[in-house]
PDB file of N, CA and C in Angstrom:
ATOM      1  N   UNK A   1       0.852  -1.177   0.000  1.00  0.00           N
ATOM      2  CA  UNK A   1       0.000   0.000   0.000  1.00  0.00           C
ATOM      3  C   UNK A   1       0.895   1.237   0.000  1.00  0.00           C
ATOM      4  N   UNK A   2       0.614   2.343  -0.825  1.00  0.00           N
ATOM      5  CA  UNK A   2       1.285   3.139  -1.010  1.00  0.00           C
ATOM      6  C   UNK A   2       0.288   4.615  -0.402  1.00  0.00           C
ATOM      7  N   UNK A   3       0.675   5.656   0.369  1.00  0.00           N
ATOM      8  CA  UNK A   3       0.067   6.419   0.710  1.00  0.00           C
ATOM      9  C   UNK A   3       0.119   7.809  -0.579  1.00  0.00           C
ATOM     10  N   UNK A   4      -0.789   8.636  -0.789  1.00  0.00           N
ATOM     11  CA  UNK A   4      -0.090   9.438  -2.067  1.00  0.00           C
ATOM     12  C   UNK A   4      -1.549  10.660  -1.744  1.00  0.00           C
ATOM     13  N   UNK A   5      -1.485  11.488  -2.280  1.00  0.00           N
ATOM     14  CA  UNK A   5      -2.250  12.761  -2.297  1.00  0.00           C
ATOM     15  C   UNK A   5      -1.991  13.668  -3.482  1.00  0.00           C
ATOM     16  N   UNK A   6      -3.274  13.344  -4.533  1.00  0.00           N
ATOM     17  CA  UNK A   6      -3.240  13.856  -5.329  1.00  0.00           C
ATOM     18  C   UNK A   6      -4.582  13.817  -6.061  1.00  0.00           C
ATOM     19  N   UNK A   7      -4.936  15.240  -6.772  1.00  0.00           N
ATOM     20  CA  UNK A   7      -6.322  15.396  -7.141  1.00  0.00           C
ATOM     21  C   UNK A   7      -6.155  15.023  -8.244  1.00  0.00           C
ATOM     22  N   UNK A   8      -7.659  14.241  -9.020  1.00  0.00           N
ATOM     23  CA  UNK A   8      -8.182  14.232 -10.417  1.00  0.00           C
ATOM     24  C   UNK A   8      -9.749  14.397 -10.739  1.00  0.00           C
ATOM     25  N   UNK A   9      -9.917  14.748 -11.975  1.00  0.00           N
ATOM     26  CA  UNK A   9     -11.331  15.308 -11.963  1.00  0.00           C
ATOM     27  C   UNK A   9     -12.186  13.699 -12.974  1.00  0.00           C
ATOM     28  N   UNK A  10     -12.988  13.145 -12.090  1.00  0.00           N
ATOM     29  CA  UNK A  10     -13.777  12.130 -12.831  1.00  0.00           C
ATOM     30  C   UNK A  10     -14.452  12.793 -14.656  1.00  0.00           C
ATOM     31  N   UNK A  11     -14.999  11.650 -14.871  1.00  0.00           N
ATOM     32  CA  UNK A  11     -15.540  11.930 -16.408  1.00  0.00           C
ATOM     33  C   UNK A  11     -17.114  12.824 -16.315  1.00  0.00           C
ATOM     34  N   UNK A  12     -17.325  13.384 -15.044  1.00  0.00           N
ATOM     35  CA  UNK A  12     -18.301  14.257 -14.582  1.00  0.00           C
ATOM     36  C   UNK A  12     -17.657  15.332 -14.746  1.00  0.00           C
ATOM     37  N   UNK A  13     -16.590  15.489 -14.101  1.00  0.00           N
ATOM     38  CA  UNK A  13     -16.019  16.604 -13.797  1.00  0.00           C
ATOM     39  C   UNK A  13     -15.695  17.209 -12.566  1.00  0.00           C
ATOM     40  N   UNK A  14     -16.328  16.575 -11.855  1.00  0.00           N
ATOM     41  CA  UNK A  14     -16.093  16.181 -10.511  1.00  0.00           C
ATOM     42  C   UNK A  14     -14.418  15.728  -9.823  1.00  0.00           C
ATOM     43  N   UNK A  15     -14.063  16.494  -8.466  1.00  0.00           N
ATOM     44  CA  UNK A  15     -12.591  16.557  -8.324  1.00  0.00           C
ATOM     45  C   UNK A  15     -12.747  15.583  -7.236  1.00  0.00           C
ATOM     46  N   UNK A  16     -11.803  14.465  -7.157  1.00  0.00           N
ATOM     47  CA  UNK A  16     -11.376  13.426  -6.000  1.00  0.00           C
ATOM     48  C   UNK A  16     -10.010  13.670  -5.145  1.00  0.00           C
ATOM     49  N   UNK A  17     -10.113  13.616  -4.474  1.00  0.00           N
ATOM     50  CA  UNK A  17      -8.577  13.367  -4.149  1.00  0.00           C
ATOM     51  C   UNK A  17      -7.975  11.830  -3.577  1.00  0.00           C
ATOM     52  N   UNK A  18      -7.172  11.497  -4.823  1.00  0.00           N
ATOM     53  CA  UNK A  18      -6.835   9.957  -4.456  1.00  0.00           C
ATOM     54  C   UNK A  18      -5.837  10.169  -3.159  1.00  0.00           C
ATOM     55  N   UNK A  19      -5.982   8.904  -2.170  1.00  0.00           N
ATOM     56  CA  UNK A  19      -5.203   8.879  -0.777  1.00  0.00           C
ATOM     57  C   UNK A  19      -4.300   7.572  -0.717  1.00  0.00           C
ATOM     58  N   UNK A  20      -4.330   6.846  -1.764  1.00  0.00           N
ATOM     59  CA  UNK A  20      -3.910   5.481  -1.457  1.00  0.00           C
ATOM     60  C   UNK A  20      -3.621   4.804  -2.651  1.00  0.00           C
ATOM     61  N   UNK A  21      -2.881   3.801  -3.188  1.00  0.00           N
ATOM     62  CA  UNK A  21      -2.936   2.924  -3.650  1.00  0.00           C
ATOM     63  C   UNK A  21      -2.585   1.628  -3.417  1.00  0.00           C
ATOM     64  N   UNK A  22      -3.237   0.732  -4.094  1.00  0.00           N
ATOM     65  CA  UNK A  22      -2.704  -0.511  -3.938  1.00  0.00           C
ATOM     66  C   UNK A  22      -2.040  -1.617  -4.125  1.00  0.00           C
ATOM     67  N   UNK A  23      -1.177  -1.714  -4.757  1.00  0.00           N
ATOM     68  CA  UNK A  23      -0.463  -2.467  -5.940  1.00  0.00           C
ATOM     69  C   UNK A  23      -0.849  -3.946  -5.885  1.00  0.00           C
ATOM     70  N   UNK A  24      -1.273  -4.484  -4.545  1.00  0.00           N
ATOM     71  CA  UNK A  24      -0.994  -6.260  -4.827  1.00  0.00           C
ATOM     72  C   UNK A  24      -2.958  -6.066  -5.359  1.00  0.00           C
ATOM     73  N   UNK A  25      -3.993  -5.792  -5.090  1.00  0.00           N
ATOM     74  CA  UNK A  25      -5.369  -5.756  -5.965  1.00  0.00           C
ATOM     75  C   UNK A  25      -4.854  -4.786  -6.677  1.00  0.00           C
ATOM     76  N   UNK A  26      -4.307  -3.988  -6.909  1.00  0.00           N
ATOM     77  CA  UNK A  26      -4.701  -2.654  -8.364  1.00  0.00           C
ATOM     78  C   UNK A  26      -5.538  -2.075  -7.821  1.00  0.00           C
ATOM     79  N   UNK A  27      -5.871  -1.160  -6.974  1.00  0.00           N
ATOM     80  CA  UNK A  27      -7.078  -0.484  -6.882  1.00  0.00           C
ATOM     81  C   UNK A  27      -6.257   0.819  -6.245  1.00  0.00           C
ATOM     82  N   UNK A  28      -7.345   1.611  -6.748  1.00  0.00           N
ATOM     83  CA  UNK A  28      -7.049   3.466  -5.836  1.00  0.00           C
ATOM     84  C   UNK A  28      -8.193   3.643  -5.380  1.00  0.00           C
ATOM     85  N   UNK A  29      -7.688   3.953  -4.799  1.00  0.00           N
ATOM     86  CA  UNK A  29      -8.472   4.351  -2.936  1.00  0.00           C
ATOM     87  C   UNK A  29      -8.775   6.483  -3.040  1.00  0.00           C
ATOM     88  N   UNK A  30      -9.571   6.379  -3.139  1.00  0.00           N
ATOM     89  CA  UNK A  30      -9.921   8.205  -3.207  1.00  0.00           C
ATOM     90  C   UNK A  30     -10.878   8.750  -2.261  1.00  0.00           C
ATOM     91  N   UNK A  31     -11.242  10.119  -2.579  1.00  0.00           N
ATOM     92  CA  UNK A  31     -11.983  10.906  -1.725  1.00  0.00           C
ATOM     93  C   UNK A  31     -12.888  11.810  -1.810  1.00  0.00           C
ATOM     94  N   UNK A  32     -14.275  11.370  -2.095  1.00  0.00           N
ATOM     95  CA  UNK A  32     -14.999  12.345  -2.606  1.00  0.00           C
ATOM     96  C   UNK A  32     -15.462  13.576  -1.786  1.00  0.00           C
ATOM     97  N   UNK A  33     -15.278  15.042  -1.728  1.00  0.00           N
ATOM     98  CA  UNK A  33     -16.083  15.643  -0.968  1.00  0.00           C
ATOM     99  C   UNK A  33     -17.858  15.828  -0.885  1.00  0.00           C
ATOM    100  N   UNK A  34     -17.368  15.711   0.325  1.00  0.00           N
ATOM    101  CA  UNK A  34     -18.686  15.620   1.156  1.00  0.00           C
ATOM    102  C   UNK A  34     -19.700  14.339   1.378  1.00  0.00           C
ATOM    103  N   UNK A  35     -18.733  13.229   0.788  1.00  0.00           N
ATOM    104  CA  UNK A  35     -18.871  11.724   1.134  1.00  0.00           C
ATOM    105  C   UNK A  35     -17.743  11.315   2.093  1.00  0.00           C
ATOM    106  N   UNK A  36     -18.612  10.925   2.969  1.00  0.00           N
ATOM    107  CA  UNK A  36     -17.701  10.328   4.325  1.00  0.00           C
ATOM    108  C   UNK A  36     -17.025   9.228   4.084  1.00  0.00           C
ATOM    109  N   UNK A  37     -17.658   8.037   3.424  1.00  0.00           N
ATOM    110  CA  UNK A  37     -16.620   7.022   2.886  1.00  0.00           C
ATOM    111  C   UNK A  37     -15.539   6.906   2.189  1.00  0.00           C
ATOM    112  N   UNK A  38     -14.318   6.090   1.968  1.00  0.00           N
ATOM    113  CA  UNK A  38     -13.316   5.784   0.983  1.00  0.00           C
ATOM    114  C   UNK A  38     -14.298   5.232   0.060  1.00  0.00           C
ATOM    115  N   UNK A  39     -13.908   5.719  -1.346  1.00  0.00           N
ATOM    116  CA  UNK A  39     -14.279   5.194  -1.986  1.00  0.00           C
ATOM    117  C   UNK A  39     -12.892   4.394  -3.127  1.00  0.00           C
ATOM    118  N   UNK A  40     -13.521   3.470  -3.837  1.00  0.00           N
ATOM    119  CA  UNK A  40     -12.574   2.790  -4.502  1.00  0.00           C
ATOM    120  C   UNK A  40     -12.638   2.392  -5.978  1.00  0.00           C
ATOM    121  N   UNK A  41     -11.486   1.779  -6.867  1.00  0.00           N
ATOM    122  CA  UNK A  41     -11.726   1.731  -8.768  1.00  0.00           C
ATOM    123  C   UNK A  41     -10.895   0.881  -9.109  1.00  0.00           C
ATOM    124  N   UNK A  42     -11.082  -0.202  -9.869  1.00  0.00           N
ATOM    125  CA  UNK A  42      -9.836  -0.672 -10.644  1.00  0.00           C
ATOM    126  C   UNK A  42      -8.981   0.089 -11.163  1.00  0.00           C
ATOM    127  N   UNK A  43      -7.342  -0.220 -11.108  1.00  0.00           N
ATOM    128  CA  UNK A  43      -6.610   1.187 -11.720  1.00  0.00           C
ATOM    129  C   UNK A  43      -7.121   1.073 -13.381  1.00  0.00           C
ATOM    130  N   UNK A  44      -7.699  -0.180 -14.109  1.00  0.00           N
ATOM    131  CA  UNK A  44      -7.933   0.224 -15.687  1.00  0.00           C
ATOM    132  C   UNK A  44      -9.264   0.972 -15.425  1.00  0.00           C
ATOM    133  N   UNK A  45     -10.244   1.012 -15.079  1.00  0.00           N
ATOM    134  CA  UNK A  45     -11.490   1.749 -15.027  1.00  0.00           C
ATOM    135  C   UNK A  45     -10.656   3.026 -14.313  1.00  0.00           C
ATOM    136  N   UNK A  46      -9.901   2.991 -13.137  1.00  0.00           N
ATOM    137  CA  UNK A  46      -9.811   4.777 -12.859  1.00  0.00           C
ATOM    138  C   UNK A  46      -9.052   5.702 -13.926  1.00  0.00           C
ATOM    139  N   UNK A  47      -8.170   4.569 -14.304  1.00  0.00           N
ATOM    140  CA  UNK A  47      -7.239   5.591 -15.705  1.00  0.00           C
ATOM    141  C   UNK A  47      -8.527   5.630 -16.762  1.00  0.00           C
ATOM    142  N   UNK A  48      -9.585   4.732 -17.281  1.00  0.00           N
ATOM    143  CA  UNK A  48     -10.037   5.730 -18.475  1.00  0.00           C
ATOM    144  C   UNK A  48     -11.265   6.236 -17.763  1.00  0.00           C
ATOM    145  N   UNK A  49     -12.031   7.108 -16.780  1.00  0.00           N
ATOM    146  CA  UNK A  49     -12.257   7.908 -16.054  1.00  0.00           C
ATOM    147  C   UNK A  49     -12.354   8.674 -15.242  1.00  0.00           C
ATOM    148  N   UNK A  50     -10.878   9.120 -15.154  1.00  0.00           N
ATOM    149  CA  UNK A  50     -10.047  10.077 -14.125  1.00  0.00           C
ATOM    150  C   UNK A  50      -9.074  10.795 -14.896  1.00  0.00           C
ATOM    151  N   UNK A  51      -8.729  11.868 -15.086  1.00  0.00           N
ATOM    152  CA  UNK A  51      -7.698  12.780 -15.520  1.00  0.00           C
ATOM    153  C   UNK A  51      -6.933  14.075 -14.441  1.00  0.00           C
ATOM    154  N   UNK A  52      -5.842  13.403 -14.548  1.00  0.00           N
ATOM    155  CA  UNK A  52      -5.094  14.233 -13.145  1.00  0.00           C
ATOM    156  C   UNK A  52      -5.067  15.974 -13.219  1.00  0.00           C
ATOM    157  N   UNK A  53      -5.156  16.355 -11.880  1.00  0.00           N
ATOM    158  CA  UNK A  53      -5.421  17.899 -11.933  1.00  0.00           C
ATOM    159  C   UNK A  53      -4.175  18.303 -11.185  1.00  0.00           C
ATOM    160  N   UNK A  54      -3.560  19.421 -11.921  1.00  0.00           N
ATOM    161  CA  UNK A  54      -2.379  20.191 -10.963  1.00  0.00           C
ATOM    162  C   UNK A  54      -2.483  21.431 -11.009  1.00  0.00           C
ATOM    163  N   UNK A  55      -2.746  22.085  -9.787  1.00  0.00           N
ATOM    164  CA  UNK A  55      -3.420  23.342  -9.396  1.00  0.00           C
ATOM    165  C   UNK A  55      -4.535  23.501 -10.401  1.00  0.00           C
ATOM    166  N   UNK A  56      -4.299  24.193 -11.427  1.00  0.00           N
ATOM    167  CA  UNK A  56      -5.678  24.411 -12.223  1.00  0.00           C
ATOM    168  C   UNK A  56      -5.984  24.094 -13.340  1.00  0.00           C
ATOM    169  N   UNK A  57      -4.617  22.992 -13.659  1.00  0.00           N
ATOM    170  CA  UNK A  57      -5.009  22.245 -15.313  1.00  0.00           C
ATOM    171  C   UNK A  57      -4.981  20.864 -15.153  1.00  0.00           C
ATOM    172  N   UNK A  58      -5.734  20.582 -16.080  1.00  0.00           N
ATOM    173  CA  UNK A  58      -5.594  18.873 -16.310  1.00  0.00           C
ATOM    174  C   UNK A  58      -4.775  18.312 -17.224  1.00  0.00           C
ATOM    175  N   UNK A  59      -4.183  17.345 -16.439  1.00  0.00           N
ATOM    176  CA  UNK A  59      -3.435  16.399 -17.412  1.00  0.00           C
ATOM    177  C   UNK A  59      -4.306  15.805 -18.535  1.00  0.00           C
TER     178      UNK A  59
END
């Protein structure tokens, strides 16, 4: 498990901030505001609906 902090904006448009990953399942672990739960994605489903945000542009 890897700890990490970094925003991306879903295929809504909507901003997460991923907190975690996982390497032995593949999964990222993120953070929706104003949802209290972790939520979670296969890394192939989060890469083709997630695009990384740095300060105010997207990758």
């Amino acid at each position: 498990m890897r700890e990490v902090d970094r925003k991306f904006k879903d295929h809504y448009g909507v901003t997460v901030r991923v907190i975690r990953w996982e390497p032995e399942t593949r999964r990222v672990i993120y953070l929706r505001e104003g949802y209290e739960h972790e939520c979670f994605s296969p890394l192939d489903q989060f890469q083709r609906k997630f695009r990384e945000v740095e300060g105010d542009h997207e990758h």
